[in-house]
C-alpha atoms as a PDB file:
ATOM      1  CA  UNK A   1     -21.693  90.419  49.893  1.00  0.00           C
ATOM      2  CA  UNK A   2     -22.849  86.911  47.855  1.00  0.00           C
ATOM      3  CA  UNK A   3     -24.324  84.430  49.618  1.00  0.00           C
ATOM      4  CA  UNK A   4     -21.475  82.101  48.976  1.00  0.00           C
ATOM      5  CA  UNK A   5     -18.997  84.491  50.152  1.00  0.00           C
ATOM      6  CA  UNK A   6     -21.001  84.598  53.336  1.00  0.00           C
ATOM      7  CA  UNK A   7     -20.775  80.511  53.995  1.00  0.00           C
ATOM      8  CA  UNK A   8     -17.213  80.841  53.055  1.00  0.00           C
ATOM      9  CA  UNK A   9     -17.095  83.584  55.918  1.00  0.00           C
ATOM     10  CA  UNK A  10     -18.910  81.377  57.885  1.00  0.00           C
ATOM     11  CA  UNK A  11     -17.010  78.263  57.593  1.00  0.00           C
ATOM     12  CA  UNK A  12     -13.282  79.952  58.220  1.00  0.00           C
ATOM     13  CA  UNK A  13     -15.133  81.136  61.766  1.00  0.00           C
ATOM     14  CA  UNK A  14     -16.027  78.050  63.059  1.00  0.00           C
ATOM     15  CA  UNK A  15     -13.000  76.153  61.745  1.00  0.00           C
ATOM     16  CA  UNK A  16     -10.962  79.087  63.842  1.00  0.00           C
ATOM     17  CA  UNK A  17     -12.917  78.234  66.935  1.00  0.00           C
ATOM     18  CA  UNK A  18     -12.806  74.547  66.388  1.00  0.00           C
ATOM     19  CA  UNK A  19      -9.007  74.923  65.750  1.00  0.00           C
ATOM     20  CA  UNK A  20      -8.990  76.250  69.609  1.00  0.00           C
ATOM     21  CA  UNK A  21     -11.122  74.034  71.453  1.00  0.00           C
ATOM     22  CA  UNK A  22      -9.284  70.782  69.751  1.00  0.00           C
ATOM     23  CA  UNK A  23      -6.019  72.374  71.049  1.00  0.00           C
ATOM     24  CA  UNK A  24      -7.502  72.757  74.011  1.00  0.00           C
ATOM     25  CA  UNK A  25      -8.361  69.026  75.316  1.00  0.00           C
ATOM     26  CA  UNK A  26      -6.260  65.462  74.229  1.00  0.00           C
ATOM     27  CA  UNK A  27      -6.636  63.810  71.178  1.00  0.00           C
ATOM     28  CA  UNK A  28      -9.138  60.661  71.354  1.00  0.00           C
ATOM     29  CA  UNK A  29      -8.115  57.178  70.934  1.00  0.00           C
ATOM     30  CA  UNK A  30      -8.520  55.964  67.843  1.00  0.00           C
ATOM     31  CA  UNK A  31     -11.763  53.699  67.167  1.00  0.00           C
ATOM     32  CA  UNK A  32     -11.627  52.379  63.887  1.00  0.00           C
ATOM     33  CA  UNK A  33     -15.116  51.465  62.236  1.00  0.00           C
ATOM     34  CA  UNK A  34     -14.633  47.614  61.914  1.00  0.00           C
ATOM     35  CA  UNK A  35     -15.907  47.361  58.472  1.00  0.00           C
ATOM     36  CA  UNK A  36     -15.022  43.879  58.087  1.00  0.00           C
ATOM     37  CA  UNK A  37     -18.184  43.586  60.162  1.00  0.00           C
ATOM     38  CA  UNK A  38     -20.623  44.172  57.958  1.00  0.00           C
ATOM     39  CA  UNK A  39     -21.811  41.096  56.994  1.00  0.00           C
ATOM     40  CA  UNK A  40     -21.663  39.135  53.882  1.00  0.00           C
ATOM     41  CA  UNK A  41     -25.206  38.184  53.922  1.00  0.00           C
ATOM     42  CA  UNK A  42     -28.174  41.270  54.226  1.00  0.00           C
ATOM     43  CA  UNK A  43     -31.340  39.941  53.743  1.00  0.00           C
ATOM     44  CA  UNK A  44     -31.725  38.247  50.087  1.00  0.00           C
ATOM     45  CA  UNK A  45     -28.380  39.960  48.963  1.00  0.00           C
ATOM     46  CA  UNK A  46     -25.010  37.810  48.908  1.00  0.00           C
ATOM     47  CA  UNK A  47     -21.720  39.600  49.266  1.00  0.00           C
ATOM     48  CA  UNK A  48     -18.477  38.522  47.651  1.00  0.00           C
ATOM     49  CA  UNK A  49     -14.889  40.449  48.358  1.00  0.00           C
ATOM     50  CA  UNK A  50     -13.675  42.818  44.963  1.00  0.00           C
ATOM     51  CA  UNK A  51      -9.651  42.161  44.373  1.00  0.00           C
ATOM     52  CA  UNK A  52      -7.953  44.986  47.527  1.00  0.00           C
ATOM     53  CA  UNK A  53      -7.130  48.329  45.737  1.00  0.00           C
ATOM     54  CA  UNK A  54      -3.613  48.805  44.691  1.00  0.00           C
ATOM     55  CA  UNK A  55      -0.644  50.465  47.148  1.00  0.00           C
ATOM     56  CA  UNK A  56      -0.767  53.737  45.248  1.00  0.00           C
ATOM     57  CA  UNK A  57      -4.705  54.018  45.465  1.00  0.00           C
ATOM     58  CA  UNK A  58      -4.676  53.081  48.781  1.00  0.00           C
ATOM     59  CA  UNK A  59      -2.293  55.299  50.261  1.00  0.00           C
ATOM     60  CA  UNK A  60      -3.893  58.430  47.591  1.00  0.00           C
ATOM     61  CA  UNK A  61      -7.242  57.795  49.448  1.00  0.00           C
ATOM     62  CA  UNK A  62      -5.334  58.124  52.785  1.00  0.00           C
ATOM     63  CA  UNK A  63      -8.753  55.752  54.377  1.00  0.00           C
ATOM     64  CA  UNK A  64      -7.911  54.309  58.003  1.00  0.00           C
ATOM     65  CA  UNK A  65     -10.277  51.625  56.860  1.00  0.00           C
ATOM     66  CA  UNK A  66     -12.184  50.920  53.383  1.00  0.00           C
ATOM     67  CA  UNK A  67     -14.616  48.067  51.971  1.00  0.00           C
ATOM     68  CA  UNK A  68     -14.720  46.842  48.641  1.00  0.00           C
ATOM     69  CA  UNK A  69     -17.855  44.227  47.898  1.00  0.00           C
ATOM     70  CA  UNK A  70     -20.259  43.264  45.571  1.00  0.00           C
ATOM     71  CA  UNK A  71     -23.407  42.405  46.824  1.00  0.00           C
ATOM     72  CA  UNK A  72     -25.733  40.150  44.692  1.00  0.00           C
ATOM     73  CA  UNK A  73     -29.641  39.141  44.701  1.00  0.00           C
ATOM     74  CA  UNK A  74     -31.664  36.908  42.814  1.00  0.00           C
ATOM     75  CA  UNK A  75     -33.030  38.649  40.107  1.00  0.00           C
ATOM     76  CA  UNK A  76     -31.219  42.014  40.707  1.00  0.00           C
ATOM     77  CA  UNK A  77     -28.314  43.195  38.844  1.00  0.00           C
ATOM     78  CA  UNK A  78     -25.025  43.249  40.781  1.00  0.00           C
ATOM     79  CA  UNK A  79     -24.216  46.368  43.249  1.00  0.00           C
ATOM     80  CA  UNK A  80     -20.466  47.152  43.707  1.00  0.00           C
ATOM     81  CA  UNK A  81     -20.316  48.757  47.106  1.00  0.00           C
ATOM     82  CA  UNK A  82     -17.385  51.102  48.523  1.00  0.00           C
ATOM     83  CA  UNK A  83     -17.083  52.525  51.557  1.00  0.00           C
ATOM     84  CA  UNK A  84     -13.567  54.283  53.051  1.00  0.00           C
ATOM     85  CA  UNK A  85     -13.837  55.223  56.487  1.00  0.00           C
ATOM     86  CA  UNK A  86     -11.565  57.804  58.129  1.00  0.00           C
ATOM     87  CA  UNK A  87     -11.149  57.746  61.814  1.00  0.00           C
ATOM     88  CA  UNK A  88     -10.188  61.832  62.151  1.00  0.00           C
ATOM     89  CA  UNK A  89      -9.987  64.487  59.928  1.00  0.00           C
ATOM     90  CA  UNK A  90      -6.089  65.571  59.482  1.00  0.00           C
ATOM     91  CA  UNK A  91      -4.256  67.586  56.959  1.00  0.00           C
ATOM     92  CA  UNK A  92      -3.591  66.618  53.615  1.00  0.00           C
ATOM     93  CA  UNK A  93      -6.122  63.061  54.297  1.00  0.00           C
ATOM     94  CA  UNK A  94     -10.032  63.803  53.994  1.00  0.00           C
ATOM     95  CA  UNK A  95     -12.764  62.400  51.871  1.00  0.00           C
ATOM     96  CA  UNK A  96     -12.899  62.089  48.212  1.00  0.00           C
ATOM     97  CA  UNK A  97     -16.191  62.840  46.113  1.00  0.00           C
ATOM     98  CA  UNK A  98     -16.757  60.493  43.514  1.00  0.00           C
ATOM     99  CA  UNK A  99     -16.997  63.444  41.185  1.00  0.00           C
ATOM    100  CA  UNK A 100     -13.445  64.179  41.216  1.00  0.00           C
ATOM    101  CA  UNK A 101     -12.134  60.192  41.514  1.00  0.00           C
ATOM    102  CA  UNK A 102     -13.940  58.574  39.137  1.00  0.00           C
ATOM    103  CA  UNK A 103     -12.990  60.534  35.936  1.00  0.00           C
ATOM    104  CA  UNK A 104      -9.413  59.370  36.724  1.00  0.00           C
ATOM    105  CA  UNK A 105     -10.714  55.762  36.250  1.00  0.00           C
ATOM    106  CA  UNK A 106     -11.938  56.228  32.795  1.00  0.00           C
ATOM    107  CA  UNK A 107     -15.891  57.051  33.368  1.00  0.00           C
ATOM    108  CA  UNK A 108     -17.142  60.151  32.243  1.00  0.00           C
ATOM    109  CA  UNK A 109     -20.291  62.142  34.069  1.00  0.00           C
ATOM    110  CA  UNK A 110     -23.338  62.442  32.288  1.00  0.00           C
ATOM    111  CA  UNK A 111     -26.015  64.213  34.800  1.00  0.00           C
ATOM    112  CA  UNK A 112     -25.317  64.632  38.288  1.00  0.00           C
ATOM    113  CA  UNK A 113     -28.433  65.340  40.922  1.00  0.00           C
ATOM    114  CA  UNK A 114     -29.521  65.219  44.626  1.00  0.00           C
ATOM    115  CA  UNK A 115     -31.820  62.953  45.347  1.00  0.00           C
ATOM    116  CA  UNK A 116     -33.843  61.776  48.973  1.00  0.00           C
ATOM    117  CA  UNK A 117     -33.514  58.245  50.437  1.00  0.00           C
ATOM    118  CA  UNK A 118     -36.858  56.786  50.807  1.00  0.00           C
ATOM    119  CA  UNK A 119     -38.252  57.469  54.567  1.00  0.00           C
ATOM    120  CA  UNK A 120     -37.466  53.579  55.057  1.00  0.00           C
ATOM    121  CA  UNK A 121     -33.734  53.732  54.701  1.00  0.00           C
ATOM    122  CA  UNK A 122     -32.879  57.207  56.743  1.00  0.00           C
ATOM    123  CA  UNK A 123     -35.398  60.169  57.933  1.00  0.00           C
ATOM    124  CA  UNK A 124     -34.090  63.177  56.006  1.00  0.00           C
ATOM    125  CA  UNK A 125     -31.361  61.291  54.176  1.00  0.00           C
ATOM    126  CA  UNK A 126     -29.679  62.534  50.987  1.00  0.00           C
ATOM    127  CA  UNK A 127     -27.207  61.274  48.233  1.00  0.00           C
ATOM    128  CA  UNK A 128     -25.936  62.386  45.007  1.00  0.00           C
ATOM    129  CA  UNK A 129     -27.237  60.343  41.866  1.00  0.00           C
ATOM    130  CA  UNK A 130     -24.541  60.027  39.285  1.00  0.00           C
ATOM    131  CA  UNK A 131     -24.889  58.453  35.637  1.00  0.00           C
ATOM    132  CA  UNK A 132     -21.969  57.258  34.050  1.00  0.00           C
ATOM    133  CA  UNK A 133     -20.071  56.033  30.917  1.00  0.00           C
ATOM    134  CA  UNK A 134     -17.316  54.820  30.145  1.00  0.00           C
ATOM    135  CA  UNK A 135     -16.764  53.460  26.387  1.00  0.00           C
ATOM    136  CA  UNK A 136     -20.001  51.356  26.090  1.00  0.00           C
ATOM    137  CA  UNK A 137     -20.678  51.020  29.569  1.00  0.00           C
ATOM    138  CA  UNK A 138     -23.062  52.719  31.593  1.00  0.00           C
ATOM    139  CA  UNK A 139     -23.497  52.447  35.500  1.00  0.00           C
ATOM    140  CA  UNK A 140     -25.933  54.345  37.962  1.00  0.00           C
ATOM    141  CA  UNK A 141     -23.761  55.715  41.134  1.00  0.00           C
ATOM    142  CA  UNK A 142     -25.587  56.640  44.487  1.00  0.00           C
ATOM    143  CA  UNK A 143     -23.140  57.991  47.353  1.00  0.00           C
ATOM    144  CA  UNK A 144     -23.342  59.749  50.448  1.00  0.00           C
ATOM    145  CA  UNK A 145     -21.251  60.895  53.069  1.00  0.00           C
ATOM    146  CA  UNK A 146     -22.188  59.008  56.118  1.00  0.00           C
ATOM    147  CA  UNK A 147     -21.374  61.835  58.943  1.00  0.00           C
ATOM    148  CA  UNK A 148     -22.619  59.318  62.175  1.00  0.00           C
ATOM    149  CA  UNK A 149     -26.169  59.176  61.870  1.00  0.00           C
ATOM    150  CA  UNK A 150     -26.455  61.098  58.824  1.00  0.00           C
ATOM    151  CA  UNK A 151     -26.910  60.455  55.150  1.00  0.00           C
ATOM    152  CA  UNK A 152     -25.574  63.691  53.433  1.00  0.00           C
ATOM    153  CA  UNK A 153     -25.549  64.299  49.972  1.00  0.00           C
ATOM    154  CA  UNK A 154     -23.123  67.532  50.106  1.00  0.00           C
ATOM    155  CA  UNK A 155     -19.334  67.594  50.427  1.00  0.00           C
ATOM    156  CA  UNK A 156     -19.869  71.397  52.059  1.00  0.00           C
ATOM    157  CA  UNK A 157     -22.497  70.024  54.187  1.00  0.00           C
ATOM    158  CA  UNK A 158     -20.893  67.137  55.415  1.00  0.00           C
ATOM    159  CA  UNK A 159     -17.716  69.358  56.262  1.00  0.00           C
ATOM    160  CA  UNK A 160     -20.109  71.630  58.197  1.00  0.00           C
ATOM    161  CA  UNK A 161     -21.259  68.789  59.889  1.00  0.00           C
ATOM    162  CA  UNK A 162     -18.143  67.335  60.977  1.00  0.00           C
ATOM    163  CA  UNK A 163     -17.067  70.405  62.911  1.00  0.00           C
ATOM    164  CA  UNK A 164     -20.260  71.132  64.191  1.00  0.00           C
ATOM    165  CA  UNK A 165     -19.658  67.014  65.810  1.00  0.00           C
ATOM    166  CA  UNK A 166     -16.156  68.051  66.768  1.00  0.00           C
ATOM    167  CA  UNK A 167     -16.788  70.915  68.794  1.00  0.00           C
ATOM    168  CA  UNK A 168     -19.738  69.251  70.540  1.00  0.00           C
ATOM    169  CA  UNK A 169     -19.270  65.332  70.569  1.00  0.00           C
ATOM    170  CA  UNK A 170     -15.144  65.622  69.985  1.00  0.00           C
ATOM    171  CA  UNK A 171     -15.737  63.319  67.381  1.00  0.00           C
ATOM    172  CA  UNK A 172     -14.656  63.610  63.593  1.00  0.00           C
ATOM    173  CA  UNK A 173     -15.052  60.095  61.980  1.00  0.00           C
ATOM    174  CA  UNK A 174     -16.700  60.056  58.866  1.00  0.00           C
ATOM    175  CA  UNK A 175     -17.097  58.087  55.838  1.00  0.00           C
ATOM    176  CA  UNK A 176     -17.991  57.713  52.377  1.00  0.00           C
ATOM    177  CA  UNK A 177     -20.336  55.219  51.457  1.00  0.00           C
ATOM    178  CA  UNK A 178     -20.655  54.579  46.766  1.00  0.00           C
ATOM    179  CA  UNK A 179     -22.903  52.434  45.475  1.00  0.00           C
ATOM    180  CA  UNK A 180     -22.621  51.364  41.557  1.00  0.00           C
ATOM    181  CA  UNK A 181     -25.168  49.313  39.264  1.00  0.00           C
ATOM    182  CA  UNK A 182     -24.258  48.703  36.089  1.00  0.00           C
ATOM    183  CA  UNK A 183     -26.706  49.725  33.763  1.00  0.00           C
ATOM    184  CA  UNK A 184     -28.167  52.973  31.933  1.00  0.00           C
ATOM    185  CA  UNK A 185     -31.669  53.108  32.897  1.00  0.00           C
ATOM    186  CA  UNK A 186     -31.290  55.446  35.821  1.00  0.00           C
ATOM    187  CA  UNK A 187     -34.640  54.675  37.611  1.00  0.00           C
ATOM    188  CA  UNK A 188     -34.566  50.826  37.727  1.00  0.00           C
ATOM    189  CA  UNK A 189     -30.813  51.041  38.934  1.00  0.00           C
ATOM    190  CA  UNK A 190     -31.569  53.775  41.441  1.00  0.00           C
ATOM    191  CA  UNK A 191     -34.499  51.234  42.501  1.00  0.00           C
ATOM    192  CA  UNK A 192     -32.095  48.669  43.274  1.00  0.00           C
ATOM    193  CA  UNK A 193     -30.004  50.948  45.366  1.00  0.00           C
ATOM    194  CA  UNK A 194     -32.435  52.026  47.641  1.00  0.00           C
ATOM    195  CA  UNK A 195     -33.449  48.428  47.900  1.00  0.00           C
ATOM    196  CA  UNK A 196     -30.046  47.391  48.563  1.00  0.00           C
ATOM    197  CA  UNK A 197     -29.776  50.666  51.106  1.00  0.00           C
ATOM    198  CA  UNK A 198     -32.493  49.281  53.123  1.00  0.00           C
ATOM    199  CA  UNK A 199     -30.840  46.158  54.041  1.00  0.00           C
ATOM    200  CA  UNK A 200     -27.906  47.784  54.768  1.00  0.00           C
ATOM    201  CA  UNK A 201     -27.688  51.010  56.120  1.00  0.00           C
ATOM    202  CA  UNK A 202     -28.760  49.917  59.542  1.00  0.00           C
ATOM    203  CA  UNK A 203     -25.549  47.664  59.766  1.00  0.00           C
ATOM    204  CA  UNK A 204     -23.529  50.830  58.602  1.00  0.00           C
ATOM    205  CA  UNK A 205     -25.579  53.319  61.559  1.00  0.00           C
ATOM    206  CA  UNK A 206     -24.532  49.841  64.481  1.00  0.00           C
ATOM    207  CA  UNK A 207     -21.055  49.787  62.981  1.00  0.00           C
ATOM    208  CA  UNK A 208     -20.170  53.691  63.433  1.00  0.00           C
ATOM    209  CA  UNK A 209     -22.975  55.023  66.222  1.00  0.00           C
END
């Protein structure tokens, strides 16, 4: 037996017990994550409103909430941040990796990796490094799925997560927070994430603790 067969084994188990317990008390009320409260100003970055996504993309992404910015700093290139927030987990609605929406947009992947947030932004945090192109552009993409108080690089992981938090916290909000800098030197754009990051994830842990 492979050890992926095994986690697959492993997951279908506790989604059959999770399945009971959830039938087995009411469903909560629902929260919402009030993104529209994460303010426009963090620190030395300035944040300014990106047009709303379109009907079509909106209702694909199925988000209860989602936040569209770019954040700007003196002498720092420009950081488009996403985040779509989902208030349960429900059939057919879920979140989307960047892997699999951004190729529909036009960029192409061009290495993929897992890298840790610095100790500063999130003890034992992890996100998924992307570089991207699309025609002459390049951009540097950091996201993560932000399951409560963690920073989670994997989609399995995060999953895990989630019903591990539903069968003890009945809770099974989650979101997922992208990052993009424009640019393709990876480690100077990946600098200005985590600098960004620091500034902001401890809004993002007030807004959905």
């Amino acid at each position: 037996m492979t050890a992926s067969f095994r986690l697959i084994v492993a997951i279908a188990v506790v989604l059959t017990t999770g399945m009971a317990a959830r039938s087995a008390r009411p469903p909560l009320p629902q929260q919402g994550a009030l993104l529209s409260s994460l303010p426009y100003e963090l620190v030395a970055w300035r944040g300014q409103d990106a047009p709303p996504l379109d009907a079509e993309t909106t209702k694909l992404l199925g988000a209860d909430e989602y936040l569209n910015r770019t954040y700007t700093a003196a002498g720092a290139a420009p950081i488009g941040l996403y985040i779509a927030y989902y208030n349960e987990q429900r059939p057919g609605v879920s979140l989307h990796s960047p892997l699999h929406c951004l190729p529909g947009t036009g960029w192409e992947t061009l290495d993929v990796k897992t890298v840790a947030v610095p100790i500063e932004v999130a003890a034992n945090g992890a996100a998924r490094q992307l570089l991207i192109r699309r025609n002459a552009e390049r951009a540097v993409v950091l996201y993560w799925y932000a399951v409560h108080d963690r920073m989670i690089a994997s989609e399995i992981q995060s999953k895990l997560w989630l019903i591990h938090d539903g069968l003890r916290l009945h809770r099974s909000d989650a979101a997922l927070v992208r990052l993009i800098v424009p640019g393709g030197a990876t480690q100077p754009a990946a600098a200005q994430a985590f600098a960004f990051m620091r500034d902001m994830v401890p809004y993002l842990n007030r807004i959905w603790s």
